[in-house]
N, C-alpha and C. Protein backbone atom coordinates (compact mmCIF):
# COMPACT_ATOMS: atom_id res chain seq x y z
N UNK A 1 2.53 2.55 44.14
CA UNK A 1 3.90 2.84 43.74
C UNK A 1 3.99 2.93 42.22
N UNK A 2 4.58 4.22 41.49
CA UNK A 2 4.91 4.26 40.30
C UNK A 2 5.85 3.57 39.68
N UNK A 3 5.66 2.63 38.57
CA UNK A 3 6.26 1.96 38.04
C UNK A 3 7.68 2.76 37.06
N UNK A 4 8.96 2.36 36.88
CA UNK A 4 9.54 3.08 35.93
C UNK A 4 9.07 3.45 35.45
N UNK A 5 8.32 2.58 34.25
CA UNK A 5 7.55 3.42 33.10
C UNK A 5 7.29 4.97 33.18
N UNK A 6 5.71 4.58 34.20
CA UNK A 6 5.23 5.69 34.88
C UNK A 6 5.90 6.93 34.68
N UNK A 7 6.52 6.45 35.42
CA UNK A 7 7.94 7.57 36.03
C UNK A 7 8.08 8.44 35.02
N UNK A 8 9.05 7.39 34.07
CA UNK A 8 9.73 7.95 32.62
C UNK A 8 8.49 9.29 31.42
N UNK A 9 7.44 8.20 31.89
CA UNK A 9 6.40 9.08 31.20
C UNK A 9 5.90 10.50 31.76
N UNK A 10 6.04 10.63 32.84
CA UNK A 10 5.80 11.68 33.90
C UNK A 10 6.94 12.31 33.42
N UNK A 11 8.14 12.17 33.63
CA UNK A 11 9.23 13.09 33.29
C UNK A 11 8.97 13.45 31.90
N UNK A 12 8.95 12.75 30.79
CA UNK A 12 8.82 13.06 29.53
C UNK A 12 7.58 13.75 29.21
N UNK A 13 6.56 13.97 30.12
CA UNK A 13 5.42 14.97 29.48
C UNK A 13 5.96 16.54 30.61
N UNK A 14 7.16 15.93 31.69
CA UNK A 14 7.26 17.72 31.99
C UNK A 14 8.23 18.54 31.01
N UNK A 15 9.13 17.49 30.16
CA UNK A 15 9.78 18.02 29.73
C UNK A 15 9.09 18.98 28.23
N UNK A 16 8.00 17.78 27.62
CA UNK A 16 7.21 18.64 26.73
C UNK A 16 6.99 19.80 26.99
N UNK A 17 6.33 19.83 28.39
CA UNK A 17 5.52 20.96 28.92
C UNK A 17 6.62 22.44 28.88
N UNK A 18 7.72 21.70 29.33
CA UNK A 18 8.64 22.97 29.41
C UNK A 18 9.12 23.46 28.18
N UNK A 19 9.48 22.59 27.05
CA UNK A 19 10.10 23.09 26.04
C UNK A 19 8.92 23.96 25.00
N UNK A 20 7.66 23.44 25.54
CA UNK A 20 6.63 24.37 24.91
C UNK A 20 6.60 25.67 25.20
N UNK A 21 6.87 25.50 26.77
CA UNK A 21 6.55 26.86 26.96
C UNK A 21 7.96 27.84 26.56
N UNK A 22 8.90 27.67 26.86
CA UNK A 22 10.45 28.12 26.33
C UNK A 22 10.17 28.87 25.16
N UNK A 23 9.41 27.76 24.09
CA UNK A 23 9.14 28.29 22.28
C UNK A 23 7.95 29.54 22.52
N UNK A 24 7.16 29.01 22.98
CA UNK A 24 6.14 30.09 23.00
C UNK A 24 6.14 31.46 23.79
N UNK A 25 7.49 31.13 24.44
CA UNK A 25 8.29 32.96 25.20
C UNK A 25 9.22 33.07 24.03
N UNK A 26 9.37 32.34 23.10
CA UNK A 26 10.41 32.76 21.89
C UNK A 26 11.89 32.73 22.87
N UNK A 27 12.37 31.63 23.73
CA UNK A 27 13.36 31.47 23.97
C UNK A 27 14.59 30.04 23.53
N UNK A 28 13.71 29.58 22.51
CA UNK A 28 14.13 28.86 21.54
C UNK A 28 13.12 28.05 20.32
N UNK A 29 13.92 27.82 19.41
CA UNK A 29 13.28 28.06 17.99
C UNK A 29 13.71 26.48 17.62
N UNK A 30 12.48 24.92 17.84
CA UNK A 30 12.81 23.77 17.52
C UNK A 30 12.78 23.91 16.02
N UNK A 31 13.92 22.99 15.97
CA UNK A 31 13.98 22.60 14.19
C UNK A 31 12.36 22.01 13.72
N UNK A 32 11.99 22.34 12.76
CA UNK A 32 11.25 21.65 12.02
C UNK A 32 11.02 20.29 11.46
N UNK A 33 10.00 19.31 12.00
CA UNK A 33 9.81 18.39 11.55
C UNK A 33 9.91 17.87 9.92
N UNK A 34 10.87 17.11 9.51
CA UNK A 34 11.05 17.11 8.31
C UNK A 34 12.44 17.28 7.80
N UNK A 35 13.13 18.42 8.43
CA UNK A 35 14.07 19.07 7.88
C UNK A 35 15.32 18.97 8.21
N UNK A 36 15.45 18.14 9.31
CA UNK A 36 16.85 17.26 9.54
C UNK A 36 16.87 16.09 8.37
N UNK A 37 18.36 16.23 7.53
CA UNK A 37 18.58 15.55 6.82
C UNK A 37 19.96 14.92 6.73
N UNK A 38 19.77 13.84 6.39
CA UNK A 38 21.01 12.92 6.92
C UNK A 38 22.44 13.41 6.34
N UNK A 39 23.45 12.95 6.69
CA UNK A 39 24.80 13.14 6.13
C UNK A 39 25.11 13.18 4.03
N UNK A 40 24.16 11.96 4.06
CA UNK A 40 24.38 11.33 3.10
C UNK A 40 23.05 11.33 2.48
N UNK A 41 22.71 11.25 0.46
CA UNK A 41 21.42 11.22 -0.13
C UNK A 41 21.43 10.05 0.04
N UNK A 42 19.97 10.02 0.23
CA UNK A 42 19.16 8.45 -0.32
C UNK A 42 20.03 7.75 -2.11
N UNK A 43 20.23 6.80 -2.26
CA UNK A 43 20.09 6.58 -3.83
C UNK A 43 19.14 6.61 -4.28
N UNK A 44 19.04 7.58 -5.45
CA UNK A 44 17.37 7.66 -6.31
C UNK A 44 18.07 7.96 -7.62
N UNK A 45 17.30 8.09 -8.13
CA UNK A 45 16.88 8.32 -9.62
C UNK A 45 17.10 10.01 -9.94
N UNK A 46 18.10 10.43 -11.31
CA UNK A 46 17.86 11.51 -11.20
C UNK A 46 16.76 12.17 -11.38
N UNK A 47 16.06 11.61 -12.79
CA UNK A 47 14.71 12.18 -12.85
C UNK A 47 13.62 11.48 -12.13
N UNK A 48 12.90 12.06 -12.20
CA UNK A 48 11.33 11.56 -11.05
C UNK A 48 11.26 10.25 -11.55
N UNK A 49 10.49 9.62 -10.77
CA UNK A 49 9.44 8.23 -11.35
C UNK A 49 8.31 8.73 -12.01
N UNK A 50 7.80 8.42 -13.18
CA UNK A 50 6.67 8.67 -14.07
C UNK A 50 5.50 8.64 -12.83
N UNK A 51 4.59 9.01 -12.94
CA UNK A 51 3.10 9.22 -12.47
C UNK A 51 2.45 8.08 -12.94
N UNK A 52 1.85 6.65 -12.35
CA UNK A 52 1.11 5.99 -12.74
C UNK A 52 0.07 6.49 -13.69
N UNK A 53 -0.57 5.95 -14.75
CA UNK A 53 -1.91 6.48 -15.33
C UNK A 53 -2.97 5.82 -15.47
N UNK A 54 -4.18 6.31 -15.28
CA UNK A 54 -5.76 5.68 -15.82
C UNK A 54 -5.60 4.87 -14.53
N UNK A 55 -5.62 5.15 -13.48
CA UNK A 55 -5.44 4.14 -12.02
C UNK A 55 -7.10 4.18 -11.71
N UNK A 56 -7.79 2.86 -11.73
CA UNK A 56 -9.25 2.99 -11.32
C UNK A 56 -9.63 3.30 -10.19
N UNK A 57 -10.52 3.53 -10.09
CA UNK A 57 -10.77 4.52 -8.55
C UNK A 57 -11.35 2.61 -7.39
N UNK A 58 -11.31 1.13 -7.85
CA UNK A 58 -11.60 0.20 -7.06
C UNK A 58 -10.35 -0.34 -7.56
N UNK A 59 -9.31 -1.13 -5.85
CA UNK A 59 -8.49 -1.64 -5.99
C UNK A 59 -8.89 -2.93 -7.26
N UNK A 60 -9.62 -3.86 -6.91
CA UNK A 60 -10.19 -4.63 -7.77
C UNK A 60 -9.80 -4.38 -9.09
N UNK A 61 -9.97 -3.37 -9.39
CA UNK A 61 -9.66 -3.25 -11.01
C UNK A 61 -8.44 -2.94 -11.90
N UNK A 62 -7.78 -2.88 -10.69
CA UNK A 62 -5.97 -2.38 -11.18
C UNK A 62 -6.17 -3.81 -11.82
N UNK A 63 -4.96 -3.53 -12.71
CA UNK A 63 -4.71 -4.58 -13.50
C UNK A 63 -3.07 -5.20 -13.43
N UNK A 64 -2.70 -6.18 -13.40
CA UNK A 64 -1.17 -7.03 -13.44
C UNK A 64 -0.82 -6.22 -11.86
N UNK A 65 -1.53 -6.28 -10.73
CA UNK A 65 -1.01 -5.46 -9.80
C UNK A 65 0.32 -6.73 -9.19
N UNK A 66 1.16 -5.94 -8.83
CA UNK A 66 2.34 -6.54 -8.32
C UNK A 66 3.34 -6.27 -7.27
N UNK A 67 3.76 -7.00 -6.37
CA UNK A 67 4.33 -6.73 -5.37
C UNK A 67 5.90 -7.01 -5.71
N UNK A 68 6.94 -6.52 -5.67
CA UNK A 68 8.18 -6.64 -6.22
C UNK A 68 9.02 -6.96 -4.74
N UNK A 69 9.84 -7.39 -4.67
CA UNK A 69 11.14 -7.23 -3.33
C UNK A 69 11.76 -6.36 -4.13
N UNK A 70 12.46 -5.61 -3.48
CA UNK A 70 14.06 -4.59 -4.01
C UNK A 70 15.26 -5.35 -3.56
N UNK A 71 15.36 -5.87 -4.75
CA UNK A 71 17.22 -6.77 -4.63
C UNK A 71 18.06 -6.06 -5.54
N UNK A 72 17.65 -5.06 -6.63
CA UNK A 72 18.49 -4.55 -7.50
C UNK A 72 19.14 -2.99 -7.06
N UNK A 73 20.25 -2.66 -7.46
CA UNK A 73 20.44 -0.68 -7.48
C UNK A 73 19.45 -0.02 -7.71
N UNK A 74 18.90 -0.51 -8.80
CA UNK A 74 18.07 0.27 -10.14
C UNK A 74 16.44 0.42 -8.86
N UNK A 75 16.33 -0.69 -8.32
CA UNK A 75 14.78 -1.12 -8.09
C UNK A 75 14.80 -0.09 -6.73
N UNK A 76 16.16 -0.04 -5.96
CA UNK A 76 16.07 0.81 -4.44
C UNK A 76 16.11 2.10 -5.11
N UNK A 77 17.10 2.57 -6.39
CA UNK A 77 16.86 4.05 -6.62
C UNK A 77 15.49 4.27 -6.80
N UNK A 78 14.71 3.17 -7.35
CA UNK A 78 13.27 3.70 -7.89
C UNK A 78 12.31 4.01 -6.43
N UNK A 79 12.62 2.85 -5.59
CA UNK A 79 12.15 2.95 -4.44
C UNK A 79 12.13 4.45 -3.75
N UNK A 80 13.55 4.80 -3.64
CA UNK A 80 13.73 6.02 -2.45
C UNK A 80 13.57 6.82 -3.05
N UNK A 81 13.19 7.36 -4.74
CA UNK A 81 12.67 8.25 -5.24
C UNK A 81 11.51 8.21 -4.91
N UNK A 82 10.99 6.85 -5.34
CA UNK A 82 8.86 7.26 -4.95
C UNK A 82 8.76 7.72 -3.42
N UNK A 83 9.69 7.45 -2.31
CA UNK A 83 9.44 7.66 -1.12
C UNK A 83 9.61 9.36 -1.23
N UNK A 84 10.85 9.86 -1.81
CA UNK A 84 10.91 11.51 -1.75
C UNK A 84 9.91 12.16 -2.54
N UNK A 85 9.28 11.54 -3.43
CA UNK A 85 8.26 12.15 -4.36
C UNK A 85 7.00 12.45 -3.58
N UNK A 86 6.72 11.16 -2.82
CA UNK A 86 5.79 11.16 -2.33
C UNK A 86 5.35 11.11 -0.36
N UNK A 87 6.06 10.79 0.02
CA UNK A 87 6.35 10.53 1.37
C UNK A 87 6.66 11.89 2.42
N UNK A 88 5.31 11.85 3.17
CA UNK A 88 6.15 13.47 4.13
C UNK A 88 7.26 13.26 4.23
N UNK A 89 7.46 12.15 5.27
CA UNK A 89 8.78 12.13 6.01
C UNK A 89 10.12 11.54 4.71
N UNK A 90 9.66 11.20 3.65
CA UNK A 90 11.24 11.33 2.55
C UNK A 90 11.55 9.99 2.58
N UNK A 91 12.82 9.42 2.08
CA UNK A 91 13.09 9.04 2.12
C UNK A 91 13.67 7.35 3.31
N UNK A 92 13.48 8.21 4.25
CA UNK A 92 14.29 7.39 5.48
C UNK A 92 15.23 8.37 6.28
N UNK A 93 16.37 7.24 6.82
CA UNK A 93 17.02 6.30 6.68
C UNK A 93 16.25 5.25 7.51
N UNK A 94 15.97 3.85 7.28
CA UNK A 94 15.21 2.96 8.58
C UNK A 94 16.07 2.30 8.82
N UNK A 95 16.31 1.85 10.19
CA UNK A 95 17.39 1.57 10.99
C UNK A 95 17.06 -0.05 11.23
N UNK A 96 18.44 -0.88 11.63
CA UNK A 96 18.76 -1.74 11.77
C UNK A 96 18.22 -2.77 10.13
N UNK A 97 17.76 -4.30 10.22
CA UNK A 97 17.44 -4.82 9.49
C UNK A 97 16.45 -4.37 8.65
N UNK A 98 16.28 -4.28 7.22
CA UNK A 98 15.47 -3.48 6.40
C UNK A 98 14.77 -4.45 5.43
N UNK A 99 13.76 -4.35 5.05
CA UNK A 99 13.06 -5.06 3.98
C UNK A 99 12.43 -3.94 2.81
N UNK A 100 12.23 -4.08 1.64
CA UNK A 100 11.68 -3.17 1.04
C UNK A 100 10.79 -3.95 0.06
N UNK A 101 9.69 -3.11 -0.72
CA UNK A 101 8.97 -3.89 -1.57
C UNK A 101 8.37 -2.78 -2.23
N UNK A 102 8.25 -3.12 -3.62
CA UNK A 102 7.79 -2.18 -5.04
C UNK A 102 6.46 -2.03 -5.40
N UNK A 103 5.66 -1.83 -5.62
CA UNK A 103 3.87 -1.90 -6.01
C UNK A 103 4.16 -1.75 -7.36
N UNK A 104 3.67 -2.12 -8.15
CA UNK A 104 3.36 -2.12 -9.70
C UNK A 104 1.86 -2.35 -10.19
N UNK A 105 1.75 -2.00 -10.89
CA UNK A 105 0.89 -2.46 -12.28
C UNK A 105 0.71 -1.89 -13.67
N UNK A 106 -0.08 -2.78 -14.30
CA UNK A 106 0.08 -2.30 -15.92
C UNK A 106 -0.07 -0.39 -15.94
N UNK A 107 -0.61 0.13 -14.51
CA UNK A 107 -0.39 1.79 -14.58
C UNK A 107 0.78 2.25 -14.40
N UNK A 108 1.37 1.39 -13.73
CA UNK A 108 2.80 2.00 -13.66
C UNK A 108 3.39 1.60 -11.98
N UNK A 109 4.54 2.30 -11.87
CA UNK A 109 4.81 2.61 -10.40
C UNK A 109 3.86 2.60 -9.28
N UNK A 110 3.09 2.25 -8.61
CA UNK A 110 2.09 2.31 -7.66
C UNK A 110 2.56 3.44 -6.49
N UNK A 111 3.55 2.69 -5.40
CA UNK A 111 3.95 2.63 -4.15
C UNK A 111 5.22 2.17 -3.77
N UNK A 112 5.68 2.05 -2.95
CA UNK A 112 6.36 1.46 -2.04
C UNK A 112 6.19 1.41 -0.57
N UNK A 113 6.80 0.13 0.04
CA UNK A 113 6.34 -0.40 1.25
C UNK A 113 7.78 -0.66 1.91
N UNK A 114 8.41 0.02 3.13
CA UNK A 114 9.35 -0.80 3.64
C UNK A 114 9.26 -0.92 5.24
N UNK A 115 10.36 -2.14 5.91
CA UNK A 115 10.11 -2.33 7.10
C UNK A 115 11.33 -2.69 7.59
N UNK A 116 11.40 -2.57 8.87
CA UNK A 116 12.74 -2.05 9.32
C UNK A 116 13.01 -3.13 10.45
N UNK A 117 13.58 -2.92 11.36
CA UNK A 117 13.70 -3.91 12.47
C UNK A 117 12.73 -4.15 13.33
N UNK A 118 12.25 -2.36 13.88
CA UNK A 118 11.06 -2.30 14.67
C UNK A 118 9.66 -2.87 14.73
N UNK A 119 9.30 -3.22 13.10
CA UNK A 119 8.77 -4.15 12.66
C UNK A 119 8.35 -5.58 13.46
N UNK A 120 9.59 -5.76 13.55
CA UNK A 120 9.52 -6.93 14.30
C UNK A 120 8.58 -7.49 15.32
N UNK A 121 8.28 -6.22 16.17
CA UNK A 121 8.24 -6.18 17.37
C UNK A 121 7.00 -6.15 17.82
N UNK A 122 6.17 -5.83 16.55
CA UNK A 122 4.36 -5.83 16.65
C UNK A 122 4.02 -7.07 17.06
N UNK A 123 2.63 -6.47 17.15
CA UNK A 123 1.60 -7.85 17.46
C UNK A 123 0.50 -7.57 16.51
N UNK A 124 -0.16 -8.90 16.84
CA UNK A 124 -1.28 -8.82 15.87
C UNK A 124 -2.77 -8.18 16.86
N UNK A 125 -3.57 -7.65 15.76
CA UNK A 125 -4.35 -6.77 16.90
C UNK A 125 -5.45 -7.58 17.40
């Protein structure tokens, strides 16, 4: 006996199957991954975030490397800029409870890291 799951998964790979084939008779045209964009901008920065410099090619050797929380305006605009600068998917939005965190070092701007509710929900491997 098929379990819901099962089930759900069975339905959801006929539905792939169909909407593939629909596109590929050119009887509809899916939006592009990427290009749904929310109501509202991210807060960022007008101009870019600088480009870290002289970044050594071994983590080891970064220098003053630093992990920041984002509690300030200033620190999330910097944030959701490095995410649009650099990030396929942009900015966000991540849903429910949110955490965010800054990368630094004496090169500059590194990264950013954030986590959302879903988070939660991992395990360890």
């Amino acid at each position: 006996m098929e379990t819901a799951l099962e089930e759900g998964e069975r339905q959801r790979a006929g539905c792939i199957k169909s909407l593939r084939e629909l596109e590929r008779k050119k009887h509809i045209v899916p939006p592009r991954s990427g290009n749904i964009r929310s109501k509202r901008s991210p807060r960022r920065l007008v101009e870019g975030v600088a480009e870290a410099k002289g970044i050594p090619g071994d983590v080891s050797e970064i220098r003053e490397l630093r992990l920041i929380r984002v509690k300030t305006e200033e620190e999330m605009r910097i944030w959701n800029k490095l995410m649009v600068q650099g990030h396929p998917r942009g900015a966000g939005p991540l849903v429910g409870r949110q955490l965010y965190y800054l990368v630094k070092s004496e090169h500059g701007w590194l990264g950013g890291v954030g986590f959302s509710s879903s988070a939660l929900h991992l395990e360890a491997c």
